[in-house]
ModelCIF file with pLDDT and N, C-alpha, C, O atoms, coordinates in Angstrom:
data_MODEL
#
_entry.id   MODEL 
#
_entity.id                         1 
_entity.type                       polymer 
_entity.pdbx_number_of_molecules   1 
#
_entity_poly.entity_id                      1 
_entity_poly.type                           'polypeptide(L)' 
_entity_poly.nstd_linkage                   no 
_entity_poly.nstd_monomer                   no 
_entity_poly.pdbx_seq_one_letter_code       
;(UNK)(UNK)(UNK)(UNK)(UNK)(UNK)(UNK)(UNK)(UNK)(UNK)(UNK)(UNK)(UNK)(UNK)(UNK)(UNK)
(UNK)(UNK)(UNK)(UNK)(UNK)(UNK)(UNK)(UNK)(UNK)(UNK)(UNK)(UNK)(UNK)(UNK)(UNK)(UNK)
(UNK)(UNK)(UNK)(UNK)(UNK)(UNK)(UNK)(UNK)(UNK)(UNK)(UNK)(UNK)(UNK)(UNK)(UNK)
;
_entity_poly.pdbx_seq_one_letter_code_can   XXXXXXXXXXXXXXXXXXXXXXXXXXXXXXXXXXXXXXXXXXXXXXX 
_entity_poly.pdbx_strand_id                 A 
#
loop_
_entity_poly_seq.entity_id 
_entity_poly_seq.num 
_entity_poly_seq.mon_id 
_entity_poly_seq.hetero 
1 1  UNK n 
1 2  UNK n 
1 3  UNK n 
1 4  UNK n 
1 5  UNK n 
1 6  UNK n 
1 7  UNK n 
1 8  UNK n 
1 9  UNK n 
1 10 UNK n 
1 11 UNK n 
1 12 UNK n 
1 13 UNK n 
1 14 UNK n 
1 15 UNK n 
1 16 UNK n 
1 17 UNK n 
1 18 UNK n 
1 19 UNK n 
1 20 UNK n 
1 21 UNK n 
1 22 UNK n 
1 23 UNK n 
1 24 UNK n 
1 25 UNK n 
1 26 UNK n 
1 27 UNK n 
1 28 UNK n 
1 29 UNK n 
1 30 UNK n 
1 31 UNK n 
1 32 UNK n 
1 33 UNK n 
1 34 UNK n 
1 35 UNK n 
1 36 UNK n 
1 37 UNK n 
1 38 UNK n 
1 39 UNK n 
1 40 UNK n 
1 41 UNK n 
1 42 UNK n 
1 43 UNK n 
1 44 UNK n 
1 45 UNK n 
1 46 UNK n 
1 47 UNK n 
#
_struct_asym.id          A 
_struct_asym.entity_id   1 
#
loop_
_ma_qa_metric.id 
_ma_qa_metric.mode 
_ma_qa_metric.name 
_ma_qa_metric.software_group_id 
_ma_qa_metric.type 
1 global pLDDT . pLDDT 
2 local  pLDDT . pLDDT 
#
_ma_qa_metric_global.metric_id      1 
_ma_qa_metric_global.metric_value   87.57 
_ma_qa_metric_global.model_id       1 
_ma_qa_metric_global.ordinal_id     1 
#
loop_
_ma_qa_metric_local.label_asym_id 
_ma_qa_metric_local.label_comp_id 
_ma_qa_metric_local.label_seq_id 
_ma_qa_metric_local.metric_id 
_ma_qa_metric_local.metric_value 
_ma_qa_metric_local.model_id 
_ma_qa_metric_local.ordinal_id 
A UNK 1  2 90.00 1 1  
A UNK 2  2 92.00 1 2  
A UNK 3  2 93.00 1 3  
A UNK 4  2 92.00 1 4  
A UNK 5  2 92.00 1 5  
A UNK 6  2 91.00 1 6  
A UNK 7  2 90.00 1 7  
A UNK 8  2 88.00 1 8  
A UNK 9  2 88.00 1 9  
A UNK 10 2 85.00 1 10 
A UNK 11 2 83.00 1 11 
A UNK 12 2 83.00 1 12 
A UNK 13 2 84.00 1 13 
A UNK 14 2 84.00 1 14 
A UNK 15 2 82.00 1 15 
A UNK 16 2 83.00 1 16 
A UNK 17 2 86.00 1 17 
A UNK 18 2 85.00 1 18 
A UNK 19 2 87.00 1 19 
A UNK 20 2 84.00 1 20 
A UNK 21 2 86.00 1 21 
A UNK 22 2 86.00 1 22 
A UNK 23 2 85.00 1 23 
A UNK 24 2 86.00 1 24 
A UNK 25 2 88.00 1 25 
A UNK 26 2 88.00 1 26 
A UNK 27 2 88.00 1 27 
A UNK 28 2 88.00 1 28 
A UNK 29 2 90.00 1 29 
A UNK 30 2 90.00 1 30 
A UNK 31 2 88.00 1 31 
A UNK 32 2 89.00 1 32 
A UNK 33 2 91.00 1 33 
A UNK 34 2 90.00 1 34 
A UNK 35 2 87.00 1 35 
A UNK 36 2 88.00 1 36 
A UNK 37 2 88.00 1 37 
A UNK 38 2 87.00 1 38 
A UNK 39 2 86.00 1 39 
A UNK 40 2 79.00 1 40 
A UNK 41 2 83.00 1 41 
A UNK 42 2 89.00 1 42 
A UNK 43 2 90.00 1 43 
A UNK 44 2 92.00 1 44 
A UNK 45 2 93.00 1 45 
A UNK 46 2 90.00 1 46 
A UNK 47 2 89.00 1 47 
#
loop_
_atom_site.group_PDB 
_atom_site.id 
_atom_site.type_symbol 
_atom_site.label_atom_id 
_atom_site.label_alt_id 
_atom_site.label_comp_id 
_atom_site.label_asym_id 
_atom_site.label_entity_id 
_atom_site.label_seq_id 
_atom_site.pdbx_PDB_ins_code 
_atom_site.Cartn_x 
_atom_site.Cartn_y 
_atom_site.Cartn_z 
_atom_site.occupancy 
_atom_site.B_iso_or_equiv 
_atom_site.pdbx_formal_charge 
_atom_site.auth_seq_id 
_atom_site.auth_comp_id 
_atom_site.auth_asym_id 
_atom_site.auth_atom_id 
_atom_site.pdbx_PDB_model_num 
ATOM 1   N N  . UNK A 1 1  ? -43.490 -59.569 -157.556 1.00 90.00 ? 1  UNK A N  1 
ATOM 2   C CA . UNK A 1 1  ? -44.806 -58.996 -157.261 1.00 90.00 ? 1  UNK A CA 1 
ATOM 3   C C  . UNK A 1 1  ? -44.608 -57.516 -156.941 1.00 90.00 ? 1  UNK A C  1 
ATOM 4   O O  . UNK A 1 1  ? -43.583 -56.838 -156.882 1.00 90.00 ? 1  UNK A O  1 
ATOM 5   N N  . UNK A 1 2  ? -46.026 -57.190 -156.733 1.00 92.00 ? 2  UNK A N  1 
ATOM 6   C CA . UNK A 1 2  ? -45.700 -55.466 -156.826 1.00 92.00 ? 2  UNK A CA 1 
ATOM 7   C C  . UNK A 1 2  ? -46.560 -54.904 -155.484 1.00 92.00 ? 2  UNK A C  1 
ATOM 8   O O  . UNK A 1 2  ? -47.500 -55.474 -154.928 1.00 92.00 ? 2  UNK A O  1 
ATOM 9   N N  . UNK A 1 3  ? -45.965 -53.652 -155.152 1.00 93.00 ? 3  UNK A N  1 
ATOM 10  C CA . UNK A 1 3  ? -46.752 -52.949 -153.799 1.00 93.00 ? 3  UNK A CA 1 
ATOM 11  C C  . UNK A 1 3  ? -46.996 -51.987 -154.342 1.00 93.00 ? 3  UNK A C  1 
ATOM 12  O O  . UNK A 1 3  ? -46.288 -51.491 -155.219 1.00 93.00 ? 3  UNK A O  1 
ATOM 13  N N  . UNK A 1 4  ? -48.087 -51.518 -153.913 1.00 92.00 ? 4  UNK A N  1 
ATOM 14  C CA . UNK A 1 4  ? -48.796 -49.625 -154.079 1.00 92.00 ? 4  UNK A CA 1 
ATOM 15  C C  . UNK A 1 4  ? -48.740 -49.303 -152.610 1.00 92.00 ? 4  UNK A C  1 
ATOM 16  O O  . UNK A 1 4  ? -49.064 -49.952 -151.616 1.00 92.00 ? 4  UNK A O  1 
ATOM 17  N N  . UNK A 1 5  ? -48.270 -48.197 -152.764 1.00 92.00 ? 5  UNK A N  1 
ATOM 18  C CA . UNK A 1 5  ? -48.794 -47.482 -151.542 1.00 92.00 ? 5  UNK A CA 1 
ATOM 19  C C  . UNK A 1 5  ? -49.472 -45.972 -151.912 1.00 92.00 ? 5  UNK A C  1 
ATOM 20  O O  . UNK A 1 5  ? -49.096 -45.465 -152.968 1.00 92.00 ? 5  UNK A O  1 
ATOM 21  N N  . UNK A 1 6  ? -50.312 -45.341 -151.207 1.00 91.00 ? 6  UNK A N  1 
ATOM 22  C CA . UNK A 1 6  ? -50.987 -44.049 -151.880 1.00 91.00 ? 6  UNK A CA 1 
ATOM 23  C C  . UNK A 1 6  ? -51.444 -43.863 -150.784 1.00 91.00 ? 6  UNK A C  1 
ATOM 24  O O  . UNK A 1 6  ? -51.678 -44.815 -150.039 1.00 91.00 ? 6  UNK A O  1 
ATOM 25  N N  . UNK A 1 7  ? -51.724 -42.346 -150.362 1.00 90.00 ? 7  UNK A N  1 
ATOM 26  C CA . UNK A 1 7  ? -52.398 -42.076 -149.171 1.00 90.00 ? 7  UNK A CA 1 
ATOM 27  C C  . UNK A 1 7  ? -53.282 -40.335 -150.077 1.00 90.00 ? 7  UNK A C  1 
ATOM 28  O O  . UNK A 1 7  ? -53.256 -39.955 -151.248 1.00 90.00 ? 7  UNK A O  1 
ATOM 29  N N  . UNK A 1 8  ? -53.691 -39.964 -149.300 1.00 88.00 ? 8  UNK A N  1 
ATOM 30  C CA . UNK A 1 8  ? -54.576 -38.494 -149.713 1.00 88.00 ? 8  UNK A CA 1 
ATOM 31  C C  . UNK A 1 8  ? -54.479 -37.375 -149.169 1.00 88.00 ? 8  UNK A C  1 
ATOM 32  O O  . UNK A 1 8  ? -54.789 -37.072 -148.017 1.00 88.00 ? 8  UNK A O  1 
ATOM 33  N N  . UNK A 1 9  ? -53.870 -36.470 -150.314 1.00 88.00 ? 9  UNK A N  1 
ATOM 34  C CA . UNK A 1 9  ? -53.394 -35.111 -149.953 1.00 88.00 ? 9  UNK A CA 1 
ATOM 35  C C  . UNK A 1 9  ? -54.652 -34.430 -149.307 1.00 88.00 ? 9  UNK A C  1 
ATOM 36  O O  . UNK A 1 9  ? -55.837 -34.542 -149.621 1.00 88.00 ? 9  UNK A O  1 
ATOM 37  N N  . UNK A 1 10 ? -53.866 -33.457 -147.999 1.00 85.00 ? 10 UNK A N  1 
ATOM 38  C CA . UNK A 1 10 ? -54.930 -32.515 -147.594 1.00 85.00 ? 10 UNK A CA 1 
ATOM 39  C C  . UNK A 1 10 ? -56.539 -33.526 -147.254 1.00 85.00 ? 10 UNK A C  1 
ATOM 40  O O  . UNK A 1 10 ? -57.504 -32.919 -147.716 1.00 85.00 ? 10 UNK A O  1 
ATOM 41  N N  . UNK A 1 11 ? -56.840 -34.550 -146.733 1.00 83.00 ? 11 UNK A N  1 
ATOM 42  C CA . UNK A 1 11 ? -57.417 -35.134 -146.166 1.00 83.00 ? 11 UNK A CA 1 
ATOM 43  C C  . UNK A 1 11 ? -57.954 -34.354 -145.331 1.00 83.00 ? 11 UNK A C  1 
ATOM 44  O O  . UNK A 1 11 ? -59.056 -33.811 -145.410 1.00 83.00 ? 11 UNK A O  1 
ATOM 45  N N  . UNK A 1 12 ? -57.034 -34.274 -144.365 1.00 83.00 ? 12 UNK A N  1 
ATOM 46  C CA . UNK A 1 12 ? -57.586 -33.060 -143.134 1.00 83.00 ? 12 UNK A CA 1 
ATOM 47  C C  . UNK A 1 12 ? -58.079 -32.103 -143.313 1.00 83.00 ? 12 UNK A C  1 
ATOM 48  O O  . UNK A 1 12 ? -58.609 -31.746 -142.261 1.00 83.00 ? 12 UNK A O  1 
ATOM 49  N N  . UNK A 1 13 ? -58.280 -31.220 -144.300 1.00 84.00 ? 13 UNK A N  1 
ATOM 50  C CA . UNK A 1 13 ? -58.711 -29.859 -144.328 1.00 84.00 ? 13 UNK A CA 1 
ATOM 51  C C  . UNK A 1 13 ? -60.482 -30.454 -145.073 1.00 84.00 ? 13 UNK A C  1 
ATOM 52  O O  . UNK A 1 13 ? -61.550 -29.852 -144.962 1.00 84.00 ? 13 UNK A O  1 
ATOM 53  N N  . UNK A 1 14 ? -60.307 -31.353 -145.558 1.00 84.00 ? 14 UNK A N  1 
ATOM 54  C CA . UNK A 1 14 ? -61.934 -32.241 -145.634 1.00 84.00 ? 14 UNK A CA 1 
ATOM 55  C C  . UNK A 1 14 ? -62.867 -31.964 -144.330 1.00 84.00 ? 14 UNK A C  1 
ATOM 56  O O  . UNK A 1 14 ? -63.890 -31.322 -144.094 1.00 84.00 ? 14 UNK A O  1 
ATOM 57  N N  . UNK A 1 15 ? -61.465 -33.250 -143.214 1.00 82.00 ? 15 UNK A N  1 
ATOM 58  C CA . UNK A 1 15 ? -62.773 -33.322 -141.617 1.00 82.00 ? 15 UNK A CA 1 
ATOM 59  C C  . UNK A 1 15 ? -62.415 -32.071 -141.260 1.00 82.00 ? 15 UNK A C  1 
ATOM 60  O O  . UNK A 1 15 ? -63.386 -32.046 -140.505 1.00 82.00 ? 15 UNK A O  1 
ATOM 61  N N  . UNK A 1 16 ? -61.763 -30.653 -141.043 1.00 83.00 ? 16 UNK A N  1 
ATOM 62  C CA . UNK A 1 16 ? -61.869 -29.730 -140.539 1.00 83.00 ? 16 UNK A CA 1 
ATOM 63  C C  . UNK A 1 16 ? -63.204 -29.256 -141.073 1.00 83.00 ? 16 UNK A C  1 
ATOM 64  O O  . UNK A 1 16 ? -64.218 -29.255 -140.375 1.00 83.00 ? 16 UNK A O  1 
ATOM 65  N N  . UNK A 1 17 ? -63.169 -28.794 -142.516 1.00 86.00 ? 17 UNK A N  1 
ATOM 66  C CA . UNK A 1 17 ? -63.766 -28.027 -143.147 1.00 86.00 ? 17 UNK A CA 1 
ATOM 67  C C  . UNK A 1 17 ? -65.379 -28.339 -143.158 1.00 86.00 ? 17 UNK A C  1 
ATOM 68  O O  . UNK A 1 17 ? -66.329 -27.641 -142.804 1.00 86.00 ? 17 UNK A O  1 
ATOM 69  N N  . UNK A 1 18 ? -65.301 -29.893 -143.798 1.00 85.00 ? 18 UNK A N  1 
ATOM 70  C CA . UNK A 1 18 ? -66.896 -30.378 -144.055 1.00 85.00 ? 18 UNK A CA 1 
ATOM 71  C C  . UNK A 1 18 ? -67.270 -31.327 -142.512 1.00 85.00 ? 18 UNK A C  1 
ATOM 72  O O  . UNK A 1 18 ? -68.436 -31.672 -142.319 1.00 85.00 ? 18 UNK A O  1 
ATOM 73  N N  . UNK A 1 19 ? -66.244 -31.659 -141.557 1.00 87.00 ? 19 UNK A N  1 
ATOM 74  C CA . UNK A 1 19 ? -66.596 -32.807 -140.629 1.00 87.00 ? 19 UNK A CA 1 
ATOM 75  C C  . UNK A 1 19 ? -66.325 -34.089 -140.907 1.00 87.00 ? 19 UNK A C  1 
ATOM 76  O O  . UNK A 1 19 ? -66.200 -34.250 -142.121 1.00 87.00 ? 19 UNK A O  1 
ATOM 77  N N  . UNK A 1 20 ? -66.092 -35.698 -139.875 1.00 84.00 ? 20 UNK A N  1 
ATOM 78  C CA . UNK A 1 20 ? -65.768 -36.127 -139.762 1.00 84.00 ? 20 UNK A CA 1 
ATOM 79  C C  . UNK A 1 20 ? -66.511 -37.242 -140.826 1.00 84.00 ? 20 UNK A C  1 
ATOM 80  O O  . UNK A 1 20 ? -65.951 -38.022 -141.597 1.00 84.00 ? 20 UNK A O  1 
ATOM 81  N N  . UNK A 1 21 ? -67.825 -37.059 -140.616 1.00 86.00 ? 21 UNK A N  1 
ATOM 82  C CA . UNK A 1 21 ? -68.591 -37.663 -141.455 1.00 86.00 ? 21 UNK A CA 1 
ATOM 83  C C  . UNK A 1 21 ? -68.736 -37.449 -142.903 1.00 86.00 ? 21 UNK A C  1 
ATOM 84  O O  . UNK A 1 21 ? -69.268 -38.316 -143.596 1.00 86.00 ? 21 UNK A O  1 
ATOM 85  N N  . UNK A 1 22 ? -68.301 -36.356 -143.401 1.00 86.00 ? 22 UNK A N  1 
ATOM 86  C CA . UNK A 1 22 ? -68.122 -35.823 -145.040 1.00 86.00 ? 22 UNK A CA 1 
ATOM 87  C C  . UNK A 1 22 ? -66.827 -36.502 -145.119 1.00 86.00 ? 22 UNK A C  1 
ATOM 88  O O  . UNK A 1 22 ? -66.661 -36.894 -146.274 1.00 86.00 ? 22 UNK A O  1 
ATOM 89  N N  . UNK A 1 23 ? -65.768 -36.823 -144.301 1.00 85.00 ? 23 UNK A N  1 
ATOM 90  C CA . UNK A 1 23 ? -64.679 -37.614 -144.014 1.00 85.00 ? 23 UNK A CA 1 
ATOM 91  C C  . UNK A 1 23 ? -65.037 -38.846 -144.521 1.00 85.00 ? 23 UNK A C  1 
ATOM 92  O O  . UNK A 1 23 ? -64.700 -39.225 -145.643 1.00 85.00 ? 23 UNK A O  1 
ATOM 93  N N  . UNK A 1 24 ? -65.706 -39.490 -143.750 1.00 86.00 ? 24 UNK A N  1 
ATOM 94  C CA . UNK A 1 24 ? -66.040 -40.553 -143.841 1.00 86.00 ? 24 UNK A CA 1 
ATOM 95  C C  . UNK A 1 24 ? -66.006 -41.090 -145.107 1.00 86.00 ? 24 UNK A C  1 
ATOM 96  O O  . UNK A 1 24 ? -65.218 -41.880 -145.627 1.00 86.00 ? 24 UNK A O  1 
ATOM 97  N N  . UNK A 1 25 ? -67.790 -40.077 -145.855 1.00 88.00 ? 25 UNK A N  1 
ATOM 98  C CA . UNK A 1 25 ? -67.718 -40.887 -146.952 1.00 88.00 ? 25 UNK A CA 1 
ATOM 99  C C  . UNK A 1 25 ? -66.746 -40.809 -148.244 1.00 88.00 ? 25 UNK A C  1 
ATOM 100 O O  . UNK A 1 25 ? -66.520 -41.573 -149.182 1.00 88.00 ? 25 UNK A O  1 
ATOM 101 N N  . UNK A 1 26 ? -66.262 -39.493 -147.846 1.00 88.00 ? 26 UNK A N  1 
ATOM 102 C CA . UNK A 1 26 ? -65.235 -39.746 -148.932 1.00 88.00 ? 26 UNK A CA 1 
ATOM 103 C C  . UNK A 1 26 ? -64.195 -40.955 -148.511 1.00 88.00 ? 26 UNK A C  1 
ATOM 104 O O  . UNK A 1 26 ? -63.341 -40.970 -149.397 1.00 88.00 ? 26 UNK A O  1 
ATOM 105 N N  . UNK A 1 27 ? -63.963 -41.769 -147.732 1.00 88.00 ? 27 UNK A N  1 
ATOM 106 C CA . UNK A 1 27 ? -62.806 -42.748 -147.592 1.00 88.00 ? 27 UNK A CA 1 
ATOM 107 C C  . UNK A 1 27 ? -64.181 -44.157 -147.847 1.00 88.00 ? 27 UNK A C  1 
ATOM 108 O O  . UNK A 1 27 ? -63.606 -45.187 -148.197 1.00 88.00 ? 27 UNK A O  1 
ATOM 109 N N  . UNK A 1 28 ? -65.497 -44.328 -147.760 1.00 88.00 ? 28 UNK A N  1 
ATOM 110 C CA . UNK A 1 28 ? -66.179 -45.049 -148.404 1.00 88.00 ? 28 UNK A CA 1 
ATOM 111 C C  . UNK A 1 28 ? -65.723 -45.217 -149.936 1.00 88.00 ? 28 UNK A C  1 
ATOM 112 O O  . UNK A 1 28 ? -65.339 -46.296 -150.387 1.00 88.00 ? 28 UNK A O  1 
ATOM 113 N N  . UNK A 1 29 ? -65.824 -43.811 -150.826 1.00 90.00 ? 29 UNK A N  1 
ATOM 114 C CA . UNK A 1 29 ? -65.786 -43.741 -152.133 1.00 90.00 ? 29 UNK A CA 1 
ATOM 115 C C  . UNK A 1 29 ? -64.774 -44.021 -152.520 1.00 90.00 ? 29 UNK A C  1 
ATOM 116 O O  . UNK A 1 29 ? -64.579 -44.635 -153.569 1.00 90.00 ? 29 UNK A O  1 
ATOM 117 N N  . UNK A 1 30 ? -63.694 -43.521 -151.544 1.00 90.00 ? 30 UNK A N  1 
ATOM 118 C CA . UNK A 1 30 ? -62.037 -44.168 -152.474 1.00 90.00 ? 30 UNK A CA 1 
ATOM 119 C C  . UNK A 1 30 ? -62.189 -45.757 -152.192 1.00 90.00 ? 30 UNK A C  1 
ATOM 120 O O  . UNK A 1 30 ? -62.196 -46.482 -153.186 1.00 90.00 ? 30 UNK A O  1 
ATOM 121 N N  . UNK A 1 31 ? -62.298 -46.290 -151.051 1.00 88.00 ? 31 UNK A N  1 
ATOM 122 C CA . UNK A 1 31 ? -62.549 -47.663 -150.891 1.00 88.00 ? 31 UNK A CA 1 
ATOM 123 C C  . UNK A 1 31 ? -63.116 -48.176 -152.177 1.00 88.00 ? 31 UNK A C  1 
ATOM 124 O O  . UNK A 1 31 ? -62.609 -49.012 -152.926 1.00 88.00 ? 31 UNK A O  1 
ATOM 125 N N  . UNK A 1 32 ? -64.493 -47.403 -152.337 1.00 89.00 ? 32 UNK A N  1 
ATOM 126 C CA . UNK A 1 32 ? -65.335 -48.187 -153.545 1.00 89.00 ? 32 UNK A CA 1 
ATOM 127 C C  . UNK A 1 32 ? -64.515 -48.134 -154.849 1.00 89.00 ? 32 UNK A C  1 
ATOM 128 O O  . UNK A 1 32 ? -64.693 -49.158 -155.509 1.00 89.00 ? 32 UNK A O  1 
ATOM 129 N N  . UNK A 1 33 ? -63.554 -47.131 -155.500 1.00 91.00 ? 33 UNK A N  1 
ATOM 130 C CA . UNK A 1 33 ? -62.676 -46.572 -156.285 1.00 91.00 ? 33 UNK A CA 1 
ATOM 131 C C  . UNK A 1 33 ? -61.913 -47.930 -156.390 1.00 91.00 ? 33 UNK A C  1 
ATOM 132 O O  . UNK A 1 33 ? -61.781 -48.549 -157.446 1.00 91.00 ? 33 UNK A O  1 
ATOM 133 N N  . UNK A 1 34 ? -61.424 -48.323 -155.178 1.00 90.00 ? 34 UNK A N  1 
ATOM 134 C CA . UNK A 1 34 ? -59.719 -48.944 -155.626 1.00 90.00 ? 34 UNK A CA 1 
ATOM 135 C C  . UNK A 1 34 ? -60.652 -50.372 -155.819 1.00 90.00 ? 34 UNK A C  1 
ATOM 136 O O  . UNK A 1 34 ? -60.442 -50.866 -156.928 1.00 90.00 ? 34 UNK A O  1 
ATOM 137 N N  . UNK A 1 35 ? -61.469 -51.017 -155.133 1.00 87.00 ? 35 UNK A N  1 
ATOM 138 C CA . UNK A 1 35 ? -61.888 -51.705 -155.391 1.00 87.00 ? 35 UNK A CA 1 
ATOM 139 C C  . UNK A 1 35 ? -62.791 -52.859 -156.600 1.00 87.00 ? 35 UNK A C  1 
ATOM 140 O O  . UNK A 1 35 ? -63.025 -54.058 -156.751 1.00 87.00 ? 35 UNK A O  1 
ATOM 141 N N  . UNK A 1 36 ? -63.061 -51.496 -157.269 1.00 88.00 ? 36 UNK A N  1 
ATOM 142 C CA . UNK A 1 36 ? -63.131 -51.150 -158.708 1.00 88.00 ? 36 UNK A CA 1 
ATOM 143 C C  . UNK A 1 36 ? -62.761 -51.421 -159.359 1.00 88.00 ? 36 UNK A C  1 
ATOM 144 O O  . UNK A 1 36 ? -63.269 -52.041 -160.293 1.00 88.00 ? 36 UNK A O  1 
ATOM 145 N N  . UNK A 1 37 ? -60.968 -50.898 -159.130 1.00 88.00 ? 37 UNK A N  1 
ATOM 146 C CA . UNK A 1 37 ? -59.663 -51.091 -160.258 1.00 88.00 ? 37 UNK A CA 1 
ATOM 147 C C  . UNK A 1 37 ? -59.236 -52.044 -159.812 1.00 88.00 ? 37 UNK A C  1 
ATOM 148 O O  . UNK A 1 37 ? -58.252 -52.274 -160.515 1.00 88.00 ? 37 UNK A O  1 
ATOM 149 N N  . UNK A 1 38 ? -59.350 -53.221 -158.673 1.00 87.00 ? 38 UNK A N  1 
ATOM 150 C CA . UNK A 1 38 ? -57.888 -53.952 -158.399 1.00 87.00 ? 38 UNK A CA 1 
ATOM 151 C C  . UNK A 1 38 ? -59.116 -55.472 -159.362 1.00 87.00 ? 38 UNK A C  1 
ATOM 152 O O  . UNK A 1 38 ? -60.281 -55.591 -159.741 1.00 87.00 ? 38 UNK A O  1 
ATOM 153 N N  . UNK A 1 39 ? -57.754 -56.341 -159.326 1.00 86.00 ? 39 UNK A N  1 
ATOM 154 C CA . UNK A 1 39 ? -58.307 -57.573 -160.211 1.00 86.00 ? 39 UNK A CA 1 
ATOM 155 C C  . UNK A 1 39 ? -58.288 -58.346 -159.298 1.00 86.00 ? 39 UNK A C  1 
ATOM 156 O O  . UNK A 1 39 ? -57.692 -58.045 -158.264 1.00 86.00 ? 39 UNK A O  1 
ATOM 157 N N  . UNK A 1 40 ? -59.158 -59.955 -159.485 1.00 79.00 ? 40 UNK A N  1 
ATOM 158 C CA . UNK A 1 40 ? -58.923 -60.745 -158.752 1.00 79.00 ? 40 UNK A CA 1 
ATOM 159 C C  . UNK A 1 40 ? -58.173 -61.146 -157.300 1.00 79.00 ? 40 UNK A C  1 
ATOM 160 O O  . UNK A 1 40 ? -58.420 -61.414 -156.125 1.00 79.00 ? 40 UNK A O  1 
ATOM 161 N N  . UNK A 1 41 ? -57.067 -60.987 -158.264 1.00 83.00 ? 41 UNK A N  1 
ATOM 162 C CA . UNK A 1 41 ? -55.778 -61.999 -157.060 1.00 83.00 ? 41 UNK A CA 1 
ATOM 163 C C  . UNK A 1 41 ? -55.095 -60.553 -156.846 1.00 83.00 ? 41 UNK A C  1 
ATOM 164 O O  . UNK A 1 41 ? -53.883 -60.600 -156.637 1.00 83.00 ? 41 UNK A O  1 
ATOM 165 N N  . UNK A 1 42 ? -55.659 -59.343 -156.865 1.00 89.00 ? 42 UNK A N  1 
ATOM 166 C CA . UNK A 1 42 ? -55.114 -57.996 -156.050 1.00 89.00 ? 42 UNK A CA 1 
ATOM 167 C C  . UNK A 1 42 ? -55.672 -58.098 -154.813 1.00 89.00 ? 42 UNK A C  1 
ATOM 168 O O  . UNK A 1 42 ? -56.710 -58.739 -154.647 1.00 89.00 ? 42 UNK A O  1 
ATOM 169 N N  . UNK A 1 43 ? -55.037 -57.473 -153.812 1.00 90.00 ? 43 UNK A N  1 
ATOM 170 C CA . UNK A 1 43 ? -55.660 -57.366 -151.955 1.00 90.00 ? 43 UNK A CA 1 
ATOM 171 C C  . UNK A 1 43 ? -55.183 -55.518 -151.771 1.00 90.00 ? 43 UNK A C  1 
ATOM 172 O O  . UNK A 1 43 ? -54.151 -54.859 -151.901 1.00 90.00 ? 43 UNK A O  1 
ATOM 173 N N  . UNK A 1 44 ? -56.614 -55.254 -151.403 1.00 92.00 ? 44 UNK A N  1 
ATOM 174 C CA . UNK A 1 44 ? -56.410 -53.801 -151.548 1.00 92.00 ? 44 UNK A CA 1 
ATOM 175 C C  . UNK A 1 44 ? -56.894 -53.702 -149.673 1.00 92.00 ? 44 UNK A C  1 
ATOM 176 O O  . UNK A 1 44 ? -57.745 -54.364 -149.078 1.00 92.00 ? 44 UNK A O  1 
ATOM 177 N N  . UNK A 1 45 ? -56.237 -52.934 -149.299 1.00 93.00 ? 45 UNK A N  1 
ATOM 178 C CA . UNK A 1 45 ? -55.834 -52.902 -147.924 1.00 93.00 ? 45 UNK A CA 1 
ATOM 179 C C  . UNK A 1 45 ? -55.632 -50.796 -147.835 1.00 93.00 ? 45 UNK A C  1 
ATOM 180 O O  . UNK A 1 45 ? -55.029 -49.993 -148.548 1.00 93.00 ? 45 UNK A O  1 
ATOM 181 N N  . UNK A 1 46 ? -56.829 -50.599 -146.103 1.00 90.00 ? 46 UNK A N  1 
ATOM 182 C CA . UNK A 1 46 ? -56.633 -49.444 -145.794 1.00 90.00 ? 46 UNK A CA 1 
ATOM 183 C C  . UNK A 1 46 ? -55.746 -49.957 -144.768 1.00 90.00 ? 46 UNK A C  1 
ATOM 184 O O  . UNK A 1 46 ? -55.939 -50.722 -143.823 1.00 90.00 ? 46 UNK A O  1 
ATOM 185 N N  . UNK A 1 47 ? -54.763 -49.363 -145.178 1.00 89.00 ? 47 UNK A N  1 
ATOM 186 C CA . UNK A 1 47 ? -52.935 -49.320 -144.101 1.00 89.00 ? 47 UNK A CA 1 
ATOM 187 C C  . UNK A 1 47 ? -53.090 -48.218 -143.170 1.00 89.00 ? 47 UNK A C  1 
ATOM 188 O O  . UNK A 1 47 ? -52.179 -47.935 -142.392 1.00 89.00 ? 47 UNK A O  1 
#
């Protein structure tokens, strides 16, 4: 079986720049993103 791991460059300069809440939804949209791509019997997990 297989693991991903991925995290997001420069994140921080997001909640500095736009706030915690422009934060936010961008980690909504990647959520909605991976969720998207994974299949069935994938388990997509914020680590």
């Amino acid at each position: 079986f297989s693991v991903l791991m991925l995290d997001l460059d420069s994140f921080k300069a997001i909640n500095d720049r736009l706030g915690h809440l422009a934060g936010d939804r961008f980690l909504v949209r990647v959520g909605e993103v991976i969720k998207e791509t994974m299949r069935a019997a994938d388990t997509p997990c914020r680590y």
